[in-house]
PDB file of N, CA and C in Angstrom:
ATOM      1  N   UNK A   1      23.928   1.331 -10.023  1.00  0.00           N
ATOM      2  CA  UNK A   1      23.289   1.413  -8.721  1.00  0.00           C
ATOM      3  C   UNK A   1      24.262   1.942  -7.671  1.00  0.00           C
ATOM      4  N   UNK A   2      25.647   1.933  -8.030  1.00  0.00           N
ATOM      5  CA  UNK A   2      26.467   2.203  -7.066  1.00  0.00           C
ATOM      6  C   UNK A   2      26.580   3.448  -6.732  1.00  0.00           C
ATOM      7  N   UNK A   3      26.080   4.376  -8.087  1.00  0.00           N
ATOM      8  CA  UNK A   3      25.777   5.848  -7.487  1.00  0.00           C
ATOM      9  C   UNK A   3      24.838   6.361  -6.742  1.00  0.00           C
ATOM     10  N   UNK A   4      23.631   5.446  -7.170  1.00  0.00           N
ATOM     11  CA  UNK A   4      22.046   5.807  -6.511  1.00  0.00           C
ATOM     12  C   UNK A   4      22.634   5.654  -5.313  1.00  0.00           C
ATOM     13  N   UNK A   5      22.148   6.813  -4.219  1.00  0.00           N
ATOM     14  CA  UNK A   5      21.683   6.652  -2.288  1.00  0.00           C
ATOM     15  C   UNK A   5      20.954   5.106  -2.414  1.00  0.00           C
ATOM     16  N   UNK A   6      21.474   4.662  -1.511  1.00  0.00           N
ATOM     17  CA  UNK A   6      20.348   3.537  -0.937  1.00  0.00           C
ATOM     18  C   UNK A   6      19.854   4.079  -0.104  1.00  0.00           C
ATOM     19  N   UNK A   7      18.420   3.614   0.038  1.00  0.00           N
ATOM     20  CA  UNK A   7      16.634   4.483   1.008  1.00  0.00           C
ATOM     21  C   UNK A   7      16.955   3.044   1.652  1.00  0.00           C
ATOM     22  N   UNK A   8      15.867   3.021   2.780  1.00  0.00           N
ATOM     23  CA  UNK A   8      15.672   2.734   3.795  1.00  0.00           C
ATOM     24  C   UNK A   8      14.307   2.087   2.872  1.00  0.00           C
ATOM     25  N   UNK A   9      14.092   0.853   3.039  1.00  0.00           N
ATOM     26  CA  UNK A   9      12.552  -0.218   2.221  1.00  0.00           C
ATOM     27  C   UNK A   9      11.459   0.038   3.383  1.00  0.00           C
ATOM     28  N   UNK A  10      11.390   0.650   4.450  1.00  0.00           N
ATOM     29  CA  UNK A  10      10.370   1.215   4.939  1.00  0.00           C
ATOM     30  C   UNK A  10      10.236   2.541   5.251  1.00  0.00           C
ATOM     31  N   UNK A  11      11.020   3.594   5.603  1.00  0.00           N
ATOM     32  CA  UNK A  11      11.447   4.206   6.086  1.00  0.00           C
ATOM     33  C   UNK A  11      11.667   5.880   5.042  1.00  0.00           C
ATOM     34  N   UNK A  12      12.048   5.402   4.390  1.00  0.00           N
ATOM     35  CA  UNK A  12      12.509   6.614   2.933  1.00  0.00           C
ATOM     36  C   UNK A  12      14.047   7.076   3.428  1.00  0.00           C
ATOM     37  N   UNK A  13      14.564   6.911   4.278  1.00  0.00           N
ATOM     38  CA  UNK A  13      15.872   7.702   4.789  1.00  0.00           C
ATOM     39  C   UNK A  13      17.100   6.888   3.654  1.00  0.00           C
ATOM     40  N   UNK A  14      17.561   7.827   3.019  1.00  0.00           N
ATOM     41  CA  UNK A  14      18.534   6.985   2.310  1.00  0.00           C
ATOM     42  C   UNK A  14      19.977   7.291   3.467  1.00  0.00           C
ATOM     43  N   UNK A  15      21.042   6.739   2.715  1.00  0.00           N
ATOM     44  CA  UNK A  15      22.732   6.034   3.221  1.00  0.00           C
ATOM     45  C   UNK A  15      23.009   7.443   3.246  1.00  0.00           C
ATOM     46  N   UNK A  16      22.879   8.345   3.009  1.00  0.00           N
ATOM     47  CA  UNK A  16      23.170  10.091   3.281  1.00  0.00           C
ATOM     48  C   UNK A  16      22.472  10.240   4.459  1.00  0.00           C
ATOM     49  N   UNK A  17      21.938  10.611   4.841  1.00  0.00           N
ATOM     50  CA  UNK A  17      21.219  10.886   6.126  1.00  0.00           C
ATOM     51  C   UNK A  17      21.162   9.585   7.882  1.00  0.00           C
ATOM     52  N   UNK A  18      21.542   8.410   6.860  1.00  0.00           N
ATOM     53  CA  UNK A  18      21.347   7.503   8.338  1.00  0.00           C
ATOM     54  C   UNK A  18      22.116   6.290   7.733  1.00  0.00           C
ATOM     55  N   UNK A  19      23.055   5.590   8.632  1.00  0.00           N
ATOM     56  CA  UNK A  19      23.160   3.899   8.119  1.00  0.00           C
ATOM     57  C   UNK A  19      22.479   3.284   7.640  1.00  0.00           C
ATOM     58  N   UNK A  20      22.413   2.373   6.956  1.00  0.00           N
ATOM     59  CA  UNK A  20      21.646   1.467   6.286  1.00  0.00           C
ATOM     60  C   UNK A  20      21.969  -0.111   5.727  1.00  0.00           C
ATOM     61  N   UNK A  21      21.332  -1.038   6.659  1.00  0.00           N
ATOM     62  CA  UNK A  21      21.847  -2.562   6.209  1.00  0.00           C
ATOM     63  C   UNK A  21      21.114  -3.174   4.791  1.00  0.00           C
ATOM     64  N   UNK A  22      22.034  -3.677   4.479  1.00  0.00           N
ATOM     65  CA  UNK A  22      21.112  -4.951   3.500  1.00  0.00           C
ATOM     66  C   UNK A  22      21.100  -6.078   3.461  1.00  0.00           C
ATOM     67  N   UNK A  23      19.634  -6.644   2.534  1.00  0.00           N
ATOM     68  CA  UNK A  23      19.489  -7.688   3.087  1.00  0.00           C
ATOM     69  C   UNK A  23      18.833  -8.469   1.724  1.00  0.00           C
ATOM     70  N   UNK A  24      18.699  -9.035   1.451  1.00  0.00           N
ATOM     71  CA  UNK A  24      18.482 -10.241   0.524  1.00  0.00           C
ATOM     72  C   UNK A  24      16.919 -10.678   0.842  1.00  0.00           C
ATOM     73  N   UNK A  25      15.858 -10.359  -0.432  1.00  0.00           N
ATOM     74  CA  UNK A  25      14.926 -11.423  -0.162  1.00  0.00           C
ATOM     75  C   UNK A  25      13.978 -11.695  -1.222  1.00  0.00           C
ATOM     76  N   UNK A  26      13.839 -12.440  -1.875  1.00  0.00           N
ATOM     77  CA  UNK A  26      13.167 -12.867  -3.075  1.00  0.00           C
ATOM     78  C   UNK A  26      14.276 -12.397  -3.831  1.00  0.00           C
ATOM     79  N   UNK A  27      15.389 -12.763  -3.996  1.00  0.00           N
ATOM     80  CA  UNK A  27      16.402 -13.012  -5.396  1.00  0.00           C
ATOM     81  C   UNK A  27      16.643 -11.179  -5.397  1.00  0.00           C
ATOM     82  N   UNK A  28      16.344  -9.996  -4.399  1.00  0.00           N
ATOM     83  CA  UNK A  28      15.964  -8.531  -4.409  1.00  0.00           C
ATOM     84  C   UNK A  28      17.009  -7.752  -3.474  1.00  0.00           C
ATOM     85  N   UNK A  29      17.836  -7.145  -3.911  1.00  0.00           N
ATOM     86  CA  UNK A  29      18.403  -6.473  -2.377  1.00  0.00           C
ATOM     87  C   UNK A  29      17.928  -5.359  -2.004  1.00  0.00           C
ATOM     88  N   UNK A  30      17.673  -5.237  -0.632  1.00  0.00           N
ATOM     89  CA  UNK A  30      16.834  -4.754   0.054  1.00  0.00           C
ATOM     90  C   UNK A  30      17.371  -4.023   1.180  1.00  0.00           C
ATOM     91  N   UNK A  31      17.484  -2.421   1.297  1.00  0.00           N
ATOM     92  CA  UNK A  31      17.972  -1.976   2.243  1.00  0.00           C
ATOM     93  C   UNK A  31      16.935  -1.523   3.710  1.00  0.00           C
ATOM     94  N   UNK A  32      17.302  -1.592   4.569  1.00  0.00           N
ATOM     95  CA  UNK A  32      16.903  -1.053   5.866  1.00  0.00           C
ATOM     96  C   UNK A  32      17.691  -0.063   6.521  1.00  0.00           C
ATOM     97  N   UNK A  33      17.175   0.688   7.134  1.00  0.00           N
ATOM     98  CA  UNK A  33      17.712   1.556   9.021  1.00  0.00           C
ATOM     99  C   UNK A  33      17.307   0.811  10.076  1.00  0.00           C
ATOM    100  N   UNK A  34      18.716   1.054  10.684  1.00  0.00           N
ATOM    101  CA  UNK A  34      18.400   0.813  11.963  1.00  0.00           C
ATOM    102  C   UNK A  34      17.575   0.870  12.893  1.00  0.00           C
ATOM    103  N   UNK A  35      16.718   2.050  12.692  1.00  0.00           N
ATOM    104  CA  UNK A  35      15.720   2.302  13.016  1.00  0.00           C
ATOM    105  C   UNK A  35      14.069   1.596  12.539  1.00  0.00           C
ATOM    106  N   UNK A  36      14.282   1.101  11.953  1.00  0.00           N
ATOM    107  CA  UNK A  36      13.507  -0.160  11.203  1.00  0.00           C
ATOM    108  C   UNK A  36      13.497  -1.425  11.187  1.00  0.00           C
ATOM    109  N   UNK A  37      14.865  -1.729  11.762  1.00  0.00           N
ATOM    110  CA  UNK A  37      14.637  -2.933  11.825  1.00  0.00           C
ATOM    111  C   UNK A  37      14.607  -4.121  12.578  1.00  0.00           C
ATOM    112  N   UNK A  38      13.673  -3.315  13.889  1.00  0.00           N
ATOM    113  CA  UNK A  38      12.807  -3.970  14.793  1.00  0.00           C
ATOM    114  C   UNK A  38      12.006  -4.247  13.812  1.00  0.00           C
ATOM    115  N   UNK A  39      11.151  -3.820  13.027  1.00  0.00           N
ATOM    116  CA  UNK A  39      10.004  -4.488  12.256  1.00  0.00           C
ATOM    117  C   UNK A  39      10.300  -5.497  11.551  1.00  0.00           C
ATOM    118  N   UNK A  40      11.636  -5.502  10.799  1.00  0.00           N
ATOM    119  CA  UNK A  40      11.623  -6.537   9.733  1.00  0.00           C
ATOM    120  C   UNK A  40      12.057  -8.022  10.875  1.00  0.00           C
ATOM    121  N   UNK A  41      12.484  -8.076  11.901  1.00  0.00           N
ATOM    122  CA  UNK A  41      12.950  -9.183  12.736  1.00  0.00           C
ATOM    123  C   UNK A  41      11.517  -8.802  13.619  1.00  0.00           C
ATOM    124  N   UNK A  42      10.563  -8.122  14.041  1.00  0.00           N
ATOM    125  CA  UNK A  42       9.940  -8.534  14.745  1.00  0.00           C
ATOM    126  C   UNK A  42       8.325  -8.524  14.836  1.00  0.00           C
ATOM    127  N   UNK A  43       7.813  -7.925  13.831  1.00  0.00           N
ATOM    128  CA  UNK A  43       6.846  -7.494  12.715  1.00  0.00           C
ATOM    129  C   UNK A  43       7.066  -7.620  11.236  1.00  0.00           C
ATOM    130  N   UNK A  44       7.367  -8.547  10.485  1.00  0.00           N
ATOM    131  CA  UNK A  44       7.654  -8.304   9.188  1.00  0.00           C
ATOM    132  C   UNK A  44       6.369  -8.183   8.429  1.00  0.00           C
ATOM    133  N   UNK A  45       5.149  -8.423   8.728  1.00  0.00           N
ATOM    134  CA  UNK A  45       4.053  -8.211   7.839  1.00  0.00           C
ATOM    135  C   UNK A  45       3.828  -6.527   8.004  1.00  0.00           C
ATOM    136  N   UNK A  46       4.108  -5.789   9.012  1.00  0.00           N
ATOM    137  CA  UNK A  46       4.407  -4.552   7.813  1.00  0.00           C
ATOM    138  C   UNK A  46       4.910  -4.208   6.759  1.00  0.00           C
ATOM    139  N   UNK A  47       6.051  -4.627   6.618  1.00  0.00           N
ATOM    140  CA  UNK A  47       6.715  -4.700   4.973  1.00  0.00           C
ATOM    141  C   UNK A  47       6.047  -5.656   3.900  1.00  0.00           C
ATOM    142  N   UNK A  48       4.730  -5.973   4.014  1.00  0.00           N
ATOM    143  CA  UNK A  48       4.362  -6.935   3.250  1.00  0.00           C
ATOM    144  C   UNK A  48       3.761  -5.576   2.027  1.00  0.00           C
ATOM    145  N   UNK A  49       3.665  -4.554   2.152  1.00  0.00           N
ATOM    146  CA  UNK A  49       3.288  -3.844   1.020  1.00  0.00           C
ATOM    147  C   UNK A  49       4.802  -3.548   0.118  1.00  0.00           C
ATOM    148  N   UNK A  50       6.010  -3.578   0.515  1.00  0.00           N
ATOM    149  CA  UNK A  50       7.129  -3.127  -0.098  1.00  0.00           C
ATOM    150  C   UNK A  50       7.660  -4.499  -0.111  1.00  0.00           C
ATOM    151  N   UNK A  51       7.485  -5.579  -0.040  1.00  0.00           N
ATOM    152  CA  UNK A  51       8.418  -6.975  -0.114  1.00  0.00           C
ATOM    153  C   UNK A  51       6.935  -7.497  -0.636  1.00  0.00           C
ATOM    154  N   UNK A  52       6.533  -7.755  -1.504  1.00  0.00           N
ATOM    155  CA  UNK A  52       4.985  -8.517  -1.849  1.00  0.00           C
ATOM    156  C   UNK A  52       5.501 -10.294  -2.022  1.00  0.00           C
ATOM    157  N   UNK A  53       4.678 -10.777  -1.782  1.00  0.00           N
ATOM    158  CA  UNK A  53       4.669 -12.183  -1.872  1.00  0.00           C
ATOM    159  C   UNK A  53       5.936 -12.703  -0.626  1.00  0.00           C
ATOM    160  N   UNK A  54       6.063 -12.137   0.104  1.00  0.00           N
ATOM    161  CA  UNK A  54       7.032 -12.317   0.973  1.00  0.00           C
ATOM    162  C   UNK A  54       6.230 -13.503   1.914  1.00  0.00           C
ATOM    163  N   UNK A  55       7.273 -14.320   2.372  1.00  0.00           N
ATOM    164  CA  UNK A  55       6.269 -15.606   3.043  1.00  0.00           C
ATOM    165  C   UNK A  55       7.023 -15.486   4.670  1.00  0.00           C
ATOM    166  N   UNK A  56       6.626 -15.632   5.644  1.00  0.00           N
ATOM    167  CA  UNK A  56       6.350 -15.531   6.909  1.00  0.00           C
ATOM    168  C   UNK A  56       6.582 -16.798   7.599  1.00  0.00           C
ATOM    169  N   UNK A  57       8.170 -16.966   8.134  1.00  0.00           N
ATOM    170  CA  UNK A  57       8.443 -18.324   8.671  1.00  0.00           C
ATOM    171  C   UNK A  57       7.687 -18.909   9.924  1.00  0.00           C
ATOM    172  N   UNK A  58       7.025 -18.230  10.732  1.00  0.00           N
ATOM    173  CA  UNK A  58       6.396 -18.286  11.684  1.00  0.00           C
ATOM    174  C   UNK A  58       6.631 -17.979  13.395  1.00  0.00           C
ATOM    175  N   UNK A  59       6.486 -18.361  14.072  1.00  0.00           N
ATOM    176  CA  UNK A  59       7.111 -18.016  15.341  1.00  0.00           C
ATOM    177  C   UNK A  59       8.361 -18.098  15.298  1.00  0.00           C
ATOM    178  N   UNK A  60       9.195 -17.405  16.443  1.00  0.00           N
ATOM    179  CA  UNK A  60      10.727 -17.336  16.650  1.00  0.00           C
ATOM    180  C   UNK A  60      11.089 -19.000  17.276  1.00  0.00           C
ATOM    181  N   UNK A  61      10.449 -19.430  18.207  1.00  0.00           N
ATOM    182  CA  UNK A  61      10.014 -21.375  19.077  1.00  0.00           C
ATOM    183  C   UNK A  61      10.242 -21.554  17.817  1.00  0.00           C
ATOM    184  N   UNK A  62       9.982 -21.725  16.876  1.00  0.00           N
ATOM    185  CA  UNK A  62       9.846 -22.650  15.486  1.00  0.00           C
ATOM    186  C   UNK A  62      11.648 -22.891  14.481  1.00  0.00           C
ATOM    187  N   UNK A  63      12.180 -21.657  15.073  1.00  0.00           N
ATOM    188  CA  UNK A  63      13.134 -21.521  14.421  1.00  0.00           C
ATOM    189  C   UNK A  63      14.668 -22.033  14.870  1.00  0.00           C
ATOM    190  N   UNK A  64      14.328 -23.687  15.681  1.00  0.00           N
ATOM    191  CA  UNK A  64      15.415 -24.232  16.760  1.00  0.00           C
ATOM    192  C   UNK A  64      16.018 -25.506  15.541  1.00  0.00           C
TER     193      UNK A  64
END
């Protein structure tokens, strides 16, 4: 895997063309852009087609 580009899990932009963080979720590593990831912190049920069974902690209030 260390040769494969890492893509962007919404986005398609792989680590050649733009930064890219990762992130851990269901036992899966999972890359993002920067540019993306307003959604995963502030919309994550868009990524519910590319993260499936992904569960949804609830409001940000909830998370004190």
């Amino acid at each position: 895997m260390a040769n494969q580009p890492s893509a962007c899990i919404y986005g398609d932009q792989s680590n050649q063309t733009v930064p890219v963080l990762l992130f851990q979720c269901q036992g899966r590593q999972v890359w993002i852009c920067p540019k993306h990831l307003p959604i995963l912190i502030h919309n994550p049920v868009r990524l519910a087609d590319e993260l499936p069974g992904l569960k949804l902690a609830g409001s940000p209030e909830s998370h004190s």
